[in-house]
N, C-alpha and C. Protein backbone atom coordinates (compact mmCIF):
# COMPACT_ATOMS: atom_id res chain seq x y z
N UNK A 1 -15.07 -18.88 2.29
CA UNK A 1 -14.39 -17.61 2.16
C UNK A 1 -15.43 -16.50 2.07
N UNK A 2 -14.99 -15.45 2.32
CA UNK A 2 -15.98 -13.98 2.70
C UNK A 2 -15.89 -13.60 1.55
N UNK A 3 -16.49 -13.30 0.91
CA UNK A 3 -15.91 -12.27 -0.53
C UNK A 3 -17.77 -11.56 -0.42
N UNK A 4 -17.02 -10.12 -0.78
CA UNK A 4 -17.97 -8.62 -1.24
C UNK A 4 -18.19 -8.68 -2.71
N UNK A 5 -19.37 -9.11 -3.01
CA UNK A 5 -19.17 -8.81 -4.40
C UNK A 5 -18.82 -7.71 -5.20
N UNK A 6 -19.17 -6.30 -4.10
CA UNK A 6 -18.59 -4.99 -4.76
C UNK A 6 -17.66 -4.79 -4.60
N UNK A 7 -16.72 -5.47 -3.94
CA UNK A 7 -15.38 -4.83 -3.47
C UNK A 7 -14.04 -4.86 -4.59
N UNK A 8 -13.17 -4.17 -4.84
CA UNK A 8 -12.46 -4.13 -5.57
C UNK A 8 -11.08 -4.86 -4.99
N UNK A 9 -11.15 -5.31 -3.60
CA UNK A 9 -10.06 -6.72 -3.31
C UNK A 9 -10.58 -7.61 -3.18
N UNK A 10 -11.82 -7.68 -2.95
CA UNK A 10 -12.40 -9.07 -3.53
C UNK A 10 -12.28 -10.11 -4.47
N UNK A 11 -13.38 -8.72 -5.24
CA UNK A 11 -12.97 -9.14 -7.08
C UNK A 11 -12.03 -8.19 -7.47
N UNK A 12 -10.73 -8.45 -8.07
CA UNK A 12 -10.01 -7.37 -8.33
C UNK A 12 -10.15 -7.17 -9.53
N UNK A 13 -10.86 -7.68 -10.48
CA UNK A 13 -11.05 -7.53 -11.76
C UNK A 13 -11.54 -6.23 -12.33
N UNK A 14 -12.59 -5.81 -10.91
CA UNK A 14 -12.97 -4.68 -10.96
C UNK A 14 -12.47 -3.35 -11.05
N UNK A 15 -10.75 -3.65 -10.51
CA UNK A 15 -10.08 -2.64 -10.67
C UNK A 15 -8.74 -2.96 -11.77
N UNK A 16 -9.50 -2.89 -13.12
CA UNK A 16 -8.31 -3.45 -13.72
C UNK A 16 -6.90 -3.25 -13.67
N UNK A 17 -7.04 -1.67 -13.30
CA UNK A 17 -5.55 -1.42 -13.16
C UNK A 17 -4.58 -1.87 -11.89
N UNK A 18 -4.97 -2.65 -11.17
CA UNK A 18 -4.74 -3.02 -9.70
C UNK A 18 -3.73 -4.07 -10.42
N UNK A 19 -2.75 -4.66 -9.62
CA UNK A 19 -2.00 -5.60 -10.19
C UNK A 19 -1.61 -6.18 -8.93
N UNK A 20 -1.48 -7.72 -8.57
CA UNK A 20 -0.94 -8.66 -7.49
C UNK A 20 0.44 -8.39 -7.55
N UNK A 21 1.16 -8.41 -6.23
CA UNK A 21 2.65 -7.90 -6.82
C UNK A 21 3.16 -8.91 -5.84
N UNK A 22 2.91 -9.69 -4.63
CA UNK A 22 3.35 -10.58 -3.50
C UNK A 22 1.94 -10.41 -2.62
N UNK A 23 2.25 -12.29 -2.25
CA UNK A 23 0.82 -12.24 -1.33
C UNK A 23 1.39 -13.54 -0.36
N UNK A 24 0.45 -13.87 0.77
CA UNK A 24 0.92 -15.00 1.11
C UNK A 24 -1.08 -15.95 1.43
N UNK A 25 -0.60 -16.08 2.26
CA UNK A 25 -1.62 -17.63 2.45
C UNK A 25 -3.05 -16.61 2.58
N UNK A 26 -2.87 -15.67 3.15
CA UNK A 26 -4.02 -14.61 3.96
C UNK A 26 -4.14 -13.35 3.29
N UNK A 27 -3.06 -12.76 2.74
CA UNK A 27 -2.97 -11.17 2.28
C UNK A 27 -2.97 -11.51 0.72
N UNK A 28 -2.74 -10.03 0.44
CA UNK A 28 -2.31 -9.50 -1.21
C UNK A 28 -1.63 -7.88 -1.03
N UNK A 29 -0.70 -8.11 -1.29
CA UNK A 29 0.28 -6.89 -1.86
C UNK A 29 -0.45 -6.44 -3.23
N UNK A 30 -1.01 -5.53 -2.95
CA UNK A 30 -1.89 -4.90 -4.40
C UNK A 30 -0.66 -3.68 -5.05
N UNK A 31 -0.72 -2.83 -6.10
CA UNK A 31 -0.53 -1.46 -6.80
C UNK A 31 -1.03 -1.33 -7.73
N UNK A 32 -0.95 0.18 -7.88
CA UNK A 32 -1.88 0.69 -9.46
C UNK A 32 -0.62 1.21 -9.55
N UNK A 33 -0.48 1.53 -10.78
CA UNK A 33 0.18 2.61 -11.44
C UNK A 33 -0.24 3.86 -11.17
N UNK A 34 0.93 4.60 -10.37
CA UNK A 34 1.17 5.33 -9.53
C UNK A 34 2.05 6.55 -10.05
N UNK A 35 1.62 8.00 -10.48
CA UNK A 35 2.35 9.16 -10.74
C UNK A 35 3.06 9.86 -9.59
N UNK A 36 2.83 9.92 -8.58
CA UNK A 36 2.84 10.27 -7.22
C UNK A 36 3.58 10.13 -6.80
N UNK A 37 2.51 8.98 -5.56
CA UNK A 37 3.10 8.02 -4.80
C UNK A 37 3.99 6.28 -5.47
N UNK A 38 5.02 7.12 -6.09
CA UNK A 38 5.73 5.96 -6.60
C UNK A 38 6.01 4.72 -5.68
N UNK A 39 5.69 3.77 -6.09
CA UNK A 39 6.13 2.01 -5.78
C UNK A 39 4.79 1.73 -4.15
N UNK A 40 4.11 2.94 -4.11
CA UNK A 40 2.78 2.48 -2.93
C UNK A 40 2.00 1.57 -3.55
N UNK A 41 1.71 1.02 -2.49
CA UNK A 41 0.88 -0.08 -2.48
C UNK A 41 -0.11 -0.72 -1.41
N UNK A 42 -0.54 -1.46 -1.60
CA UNK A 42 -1.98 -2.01 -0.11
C UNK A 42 -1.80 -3.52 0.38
N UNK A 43 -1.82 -3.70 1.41
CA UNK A 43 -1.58 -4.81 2.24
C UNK A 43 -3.34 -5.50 2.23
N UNK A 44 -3.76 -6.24 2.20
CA UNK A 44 -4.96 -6.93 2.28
C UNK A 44 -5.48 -7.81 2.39
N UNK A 45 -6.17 -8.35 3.43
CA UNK A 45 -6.62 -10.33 3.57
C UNK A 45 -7.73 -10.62 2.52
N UNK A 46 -7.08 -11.91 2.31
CA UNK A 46 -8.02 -12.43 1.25
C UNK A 46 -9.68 -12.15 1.73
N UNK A 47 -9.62 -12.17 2.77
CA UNK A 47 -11.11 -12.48 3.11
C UNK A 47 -11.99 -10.85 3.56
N UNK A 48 -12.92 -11.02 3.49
CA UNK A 48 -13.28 -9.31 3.44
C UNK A 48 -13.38 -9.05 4.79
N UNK A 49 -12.57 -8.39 5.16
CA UNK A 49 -12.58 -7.77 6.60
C UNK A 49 -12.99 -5.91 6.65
N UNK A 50 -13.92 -5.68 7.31
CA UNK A 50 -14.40 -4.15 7.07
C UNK A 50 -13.59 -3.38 7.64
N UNK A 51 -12.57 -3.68 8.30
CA UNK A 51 -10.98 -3.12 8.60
C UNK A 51 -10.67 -3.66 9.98
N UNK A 52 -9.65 -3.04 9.86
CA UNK A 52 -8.16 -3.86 10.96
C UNK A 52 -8.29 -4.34 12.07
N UNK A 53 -9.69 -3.63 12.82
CA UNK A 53 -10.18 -4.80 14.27
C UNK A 53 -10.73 -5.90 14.07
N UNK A 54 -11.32 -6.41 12.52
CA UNK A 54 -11.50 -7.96 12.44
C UNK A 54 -10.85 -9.07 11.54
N UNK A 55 -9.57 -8.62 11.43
CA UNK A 55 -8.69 -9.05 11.27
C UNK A 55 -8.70 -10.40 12.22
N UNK A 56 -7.79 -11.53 11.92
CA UNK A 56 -7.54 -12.60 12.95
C UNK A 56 -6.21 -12.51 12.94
N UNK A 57 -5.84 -13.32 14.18
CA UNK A 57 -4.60 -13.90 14.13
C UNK A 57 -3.07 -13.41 13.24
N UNK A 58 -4.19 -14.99 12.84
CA UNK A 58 -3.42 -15.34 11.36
C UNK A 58 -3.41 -13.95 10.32
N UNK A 59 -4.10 -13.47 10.01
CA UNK A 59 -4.22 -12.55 9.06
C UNK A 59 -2.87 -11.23 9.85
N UNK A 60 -2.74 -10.95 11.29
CA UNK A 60 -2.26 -10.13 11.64
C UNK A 60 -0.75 -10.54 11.17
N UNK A 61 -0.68 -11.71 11.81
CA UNK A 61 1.27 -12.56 11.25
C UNK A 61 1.10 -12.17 10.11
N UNK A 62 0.09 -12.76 9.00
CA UNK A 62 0.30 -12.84 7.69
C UNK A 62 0.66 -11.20 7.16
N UNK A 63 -0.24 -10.48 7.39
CA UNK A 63 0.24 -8.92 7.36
C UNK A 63 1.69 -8.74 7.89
N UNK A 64 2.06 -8.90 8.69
CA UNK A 64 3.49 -8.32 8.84
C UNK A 64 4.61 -9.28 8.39
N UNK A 65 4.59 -10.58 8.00
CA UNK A 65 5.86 -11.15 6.95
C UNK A 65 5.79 -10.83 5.56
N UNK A 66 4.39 -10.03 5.02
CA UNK A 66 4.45 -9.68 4.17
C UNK A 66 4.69 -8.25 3.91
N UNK A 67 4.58 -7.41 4.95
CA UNK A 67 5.59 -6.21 5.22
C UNK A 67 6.52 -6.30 5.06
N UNK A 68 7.11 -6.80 5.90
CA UNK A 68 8.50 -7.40 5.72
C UNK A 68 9.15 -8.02 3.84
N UNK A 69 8.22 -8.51 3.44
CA UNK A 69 8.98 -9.14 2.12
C UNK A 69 8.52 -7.77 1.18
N UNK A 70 7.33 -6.68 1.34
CA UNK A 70 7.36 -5.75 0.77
C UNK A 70 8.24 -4.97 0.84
N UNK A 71 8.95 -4.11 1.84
CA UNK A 71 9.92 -3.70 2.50
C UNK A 71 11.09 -4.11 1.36
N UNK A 72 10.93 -5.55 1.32
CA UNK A 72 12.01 -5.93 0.77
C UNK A 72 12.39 -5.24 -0.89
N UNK A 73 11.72 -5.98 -1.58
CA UNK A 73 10.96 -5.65 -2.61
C UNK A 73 10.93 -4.19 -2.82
N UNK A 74 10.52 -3.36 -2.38
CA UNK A 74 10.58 -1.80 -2.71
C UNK A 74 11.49 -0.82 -2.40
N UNK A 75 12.63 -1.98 -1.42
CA UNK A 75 14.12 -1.34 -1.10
C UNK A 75 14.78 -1.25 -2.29
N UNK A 76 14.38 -2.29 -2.94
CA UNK A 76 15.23 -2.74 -4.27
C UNK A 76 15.29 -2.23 -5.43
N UNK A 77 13.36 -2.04 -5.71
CA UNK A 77 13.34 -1.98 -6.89
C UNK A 77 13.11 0.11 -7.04
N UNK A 78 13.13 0.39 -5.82
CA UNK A 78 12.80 2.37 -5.12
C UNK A 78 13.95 2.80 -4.88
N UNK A 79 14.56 2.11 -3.60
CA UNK A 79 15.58 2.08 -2.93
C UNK A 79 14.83 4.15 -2.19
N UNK A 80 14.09 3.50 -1.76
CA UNK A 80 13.40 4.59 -0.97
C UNK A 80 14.07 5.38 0.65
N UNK A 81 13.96 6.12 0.98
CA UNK A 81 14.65 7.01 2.06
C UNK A 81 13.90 6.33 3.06
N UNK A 82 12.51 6.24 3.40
CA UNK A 82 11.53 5.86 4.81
C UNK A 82 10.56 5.74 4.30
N UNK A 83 9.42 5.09 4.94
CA UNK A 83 8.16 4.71 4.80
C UNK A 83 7.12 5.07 5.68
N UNK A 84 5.78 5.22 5.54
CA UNK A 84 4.71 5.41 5.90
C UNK A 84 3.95 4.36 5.69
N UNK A 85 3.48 3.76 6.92
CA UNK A 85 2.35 2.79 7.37
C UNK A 85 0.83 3.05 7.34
N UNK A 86 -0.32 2.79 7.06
CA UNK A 86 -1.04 3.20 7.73
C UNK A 86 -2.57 2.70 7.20
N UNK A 87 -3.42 2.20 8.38
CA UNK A 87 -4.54 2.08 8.20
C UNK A 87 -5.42 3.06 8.62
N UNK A 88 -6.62 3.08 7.54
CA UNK A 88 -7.68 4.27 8.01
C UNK A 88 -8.68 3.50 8.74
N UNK A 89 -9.30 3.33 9.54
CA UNK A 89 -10.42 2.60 10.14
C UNK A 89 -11.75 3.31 10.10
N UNK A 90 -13.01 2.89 9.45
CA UNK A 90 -13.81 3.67 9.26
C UNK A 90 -14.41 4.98 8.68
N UNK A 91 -15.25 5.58 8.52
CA UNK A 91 -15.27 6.88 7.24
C UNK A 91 -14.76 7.81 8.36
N UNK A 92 -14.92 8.34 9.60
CA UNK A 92 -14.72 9.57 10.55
C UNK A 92 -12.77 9.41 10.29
N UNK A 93 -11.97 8.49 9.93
CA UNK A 93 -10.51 8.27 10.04
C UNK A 93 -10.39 8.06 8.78
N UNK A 94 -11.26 8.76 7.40
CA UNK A 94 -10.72 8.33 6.29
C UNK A 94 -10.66 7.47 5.50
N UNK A 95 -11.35 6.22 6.34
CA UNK A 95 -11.23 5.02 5.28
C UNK A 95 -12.80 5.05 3.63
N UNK A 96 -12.09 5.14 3.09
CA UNK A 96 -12.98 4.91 1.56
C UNK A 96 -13.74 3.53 1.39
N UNK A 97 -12.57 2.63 1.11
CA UNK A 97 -12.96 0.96 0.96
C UNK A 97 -13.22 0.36 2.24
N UNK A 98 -13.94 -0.30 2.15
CA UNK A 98 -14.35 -0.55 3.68
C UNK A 98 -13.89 -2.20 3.26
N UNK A 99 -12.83 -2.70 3.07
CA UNK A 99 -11.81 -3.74 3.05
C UNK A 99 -11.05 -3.08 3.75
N UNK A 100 -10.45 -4.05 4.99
CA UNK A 100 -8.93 -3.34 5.13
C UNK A 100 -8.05 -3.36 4.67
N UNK A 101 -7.61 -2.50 4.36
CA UNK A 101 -5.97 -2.10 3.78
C UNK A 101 -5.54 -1.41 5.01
N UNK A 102 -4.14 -2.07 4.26
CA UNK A 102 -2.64 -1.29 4.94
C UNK A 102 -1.79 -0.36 3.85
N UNK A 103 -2.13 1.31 4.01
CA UNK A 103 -0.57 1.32 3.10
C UNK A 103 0.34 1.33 3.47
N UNK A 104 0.95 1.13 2.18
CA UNK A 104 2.53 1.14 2.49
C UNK A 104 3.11 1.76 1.27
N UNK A 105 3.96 3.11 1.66
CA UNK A 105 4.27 4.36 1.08
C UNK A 105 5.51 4.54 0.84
N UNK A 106 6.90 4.27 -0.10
CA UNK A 106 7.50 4.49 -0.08
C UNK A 106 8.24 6.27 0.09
N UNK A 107 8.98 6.84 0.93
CA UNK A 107 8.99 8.16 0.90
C UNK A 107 10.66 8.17 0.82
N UNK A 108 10.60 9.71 -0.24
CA UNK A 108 11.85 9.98 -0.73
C UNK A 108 12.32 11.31 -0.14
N UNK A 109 14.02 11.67 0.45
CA UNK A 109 14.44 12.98 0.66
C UNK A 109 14.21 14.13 -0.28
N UNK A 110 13.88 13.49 -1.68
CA UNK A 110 14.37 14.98 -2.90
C UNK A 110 12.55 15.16 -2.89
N UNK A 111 11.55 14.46 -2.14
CA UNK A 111 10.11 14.71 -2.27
C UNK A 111 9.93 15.97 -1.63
N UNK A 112 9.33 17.20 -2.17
CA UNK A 112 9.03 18.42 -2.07
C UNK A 112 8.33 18.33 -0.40
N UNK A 113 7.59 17.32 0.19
CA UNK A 113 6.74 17.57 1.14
C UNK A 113 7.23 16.24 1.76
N UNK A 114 8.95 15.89 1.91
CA UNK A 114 9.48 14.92 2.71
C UNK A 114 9.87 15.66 4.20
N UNK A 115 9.76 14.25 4.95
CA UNK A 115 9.72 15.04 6.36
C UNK A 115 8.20 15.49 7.00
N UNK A 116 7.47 15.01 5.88
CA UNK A 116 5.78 15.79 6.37
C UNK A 116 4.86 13.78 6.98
N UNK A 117 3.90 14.15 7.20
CA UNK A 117 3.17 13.12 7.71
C UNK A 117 2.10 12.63 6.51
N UNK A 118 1.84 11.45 6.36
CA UNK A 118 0.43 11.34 5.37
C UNK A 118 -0.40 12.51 5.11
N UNK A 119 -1.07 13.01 6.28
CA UNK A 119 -1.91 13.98 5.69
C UNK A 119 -1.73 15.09 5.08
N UNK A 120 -0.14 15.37 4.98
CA UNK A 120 0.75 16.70 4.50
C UNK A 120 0.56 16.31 3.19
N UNK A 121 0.57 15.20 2.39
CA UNK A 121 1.37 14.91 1.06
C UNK A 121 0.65 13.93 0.16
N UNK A 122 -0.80 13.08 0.81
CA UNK A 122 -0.95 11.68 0.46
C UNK A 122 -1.56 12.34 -0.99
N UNK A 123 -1.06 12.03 -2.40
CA UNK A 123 -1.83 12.22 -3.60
C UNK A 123 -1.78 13.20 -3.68
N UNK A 124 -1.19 14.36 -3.11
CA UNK A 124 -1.36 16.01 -3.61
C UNK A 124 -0.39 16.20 -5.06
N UNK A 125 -0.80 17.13 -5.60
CA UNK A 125 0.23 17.16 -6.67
C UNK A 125 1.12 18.02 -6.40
N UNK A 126 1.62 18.81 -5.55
CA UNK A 126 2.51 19.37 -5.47
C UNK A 126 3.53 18.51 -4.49
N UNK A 127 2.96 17.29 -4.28
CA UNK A 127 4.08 16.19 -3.70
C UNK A 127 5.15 15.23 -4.65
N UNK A 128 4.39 15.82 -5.93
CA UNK A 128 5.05 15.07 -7.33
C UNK A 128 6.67 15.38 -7.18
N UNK A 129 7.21 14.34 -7.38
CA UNK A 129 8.84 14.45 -7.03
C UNK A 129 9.35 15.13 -9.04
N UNK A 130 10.23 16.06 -9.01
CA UNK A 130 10.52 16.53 -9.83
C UNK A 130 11.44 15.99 -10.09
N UNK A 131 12.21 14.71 -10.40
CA UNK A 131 12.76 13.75 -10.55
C UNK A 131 12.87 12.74 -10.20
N UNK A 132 13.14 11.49 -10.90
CA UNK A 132 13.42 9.78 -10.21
C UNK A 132 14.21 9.74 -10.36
N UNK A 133 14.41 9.21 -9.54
CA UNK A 133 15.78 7.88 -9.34
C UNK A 133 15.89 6.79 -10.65
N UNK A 134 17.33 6.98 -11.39
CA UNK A 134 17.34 6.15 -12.13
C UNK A 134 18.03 4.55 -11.09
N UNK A 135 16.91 4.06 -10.86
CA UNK A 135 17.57 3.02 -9.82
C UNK A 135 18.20 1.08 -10.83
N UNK A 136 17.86 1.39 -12.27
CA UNK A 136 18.63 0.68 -13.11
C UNK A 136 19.53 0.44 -12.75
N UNK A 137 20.66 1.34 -12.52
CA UNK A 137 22.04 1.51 -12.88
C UNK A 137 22.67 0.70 -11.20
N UNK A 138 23.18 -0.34 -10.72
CA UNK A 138 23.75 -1.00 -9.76
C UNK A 138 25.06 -0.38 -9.28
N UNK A 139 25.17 0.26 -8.61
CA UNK A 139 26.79 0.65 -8.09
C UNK A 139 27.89 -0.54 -8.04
């Protein structure tokens, strides 16, 4: 196995606040605790890939059934309006961690800067939703 010793999906220990939330044979569904971007999270292969063109195969399937079961999962527990995908590839496109990640963004209608694209809204604070969803309560 590939592992970065600096990397924070590597070793995730490093990022204590990071938490495993669903993974499968190849990925990890990561989140932090999130003021923001409520219920976002990162798609990621176990193995250190410096982003999404060396990816394999397997890792590509494995990424998208686990979309799919995220999807699931954040319909439920958000019950979110639409989503935002997206990998950064390299520092000139934004990418920070040079692991690939995928996010995956839950987006809400009552969000001040809904209807806008990632770069309109990602972490700004005036994207802070001025209310949640009490999504407890089951119809």
């Amino acid at each position: 196995m590939t592992i970065n010793d600096n990397c924070v999906f590597c070793n995730p220990r490093l990022e204590p606040r990071q938490r495993e939330i669903l993974s499968n044979e190849s990925c990890i569904f990561f989140q932090m605790p999130q003021e923001i971007l409520i219920g976002s999270g990162l798609i990621v292969p176990r193995e250190h890939r410096v982003n999404v063109f060396e990816l394999t195969e397997k890792e590509w399937l494995d990424t998208f059934t686990l979309v799919q079961q995220v999807k699931e999962y954040l319909d439920e527990l958000h019950k979110p309006d639409g989503y935002n995908l997206q990998w950064n590839t390299n520092g000139a496109a934004g990418q920070h961690l040079f692991h690939s990640h995928l996010h995956i963004i839950p987006r809400f209608s009552d969000e001040p800067l809904a209807g806008k694209d990632l770069r309109s809204f990602l972490g700004k604070e005036d994207n802070k939703r001025s209310r949640l969803r009490d999504n407890s309560k089951k119809s």
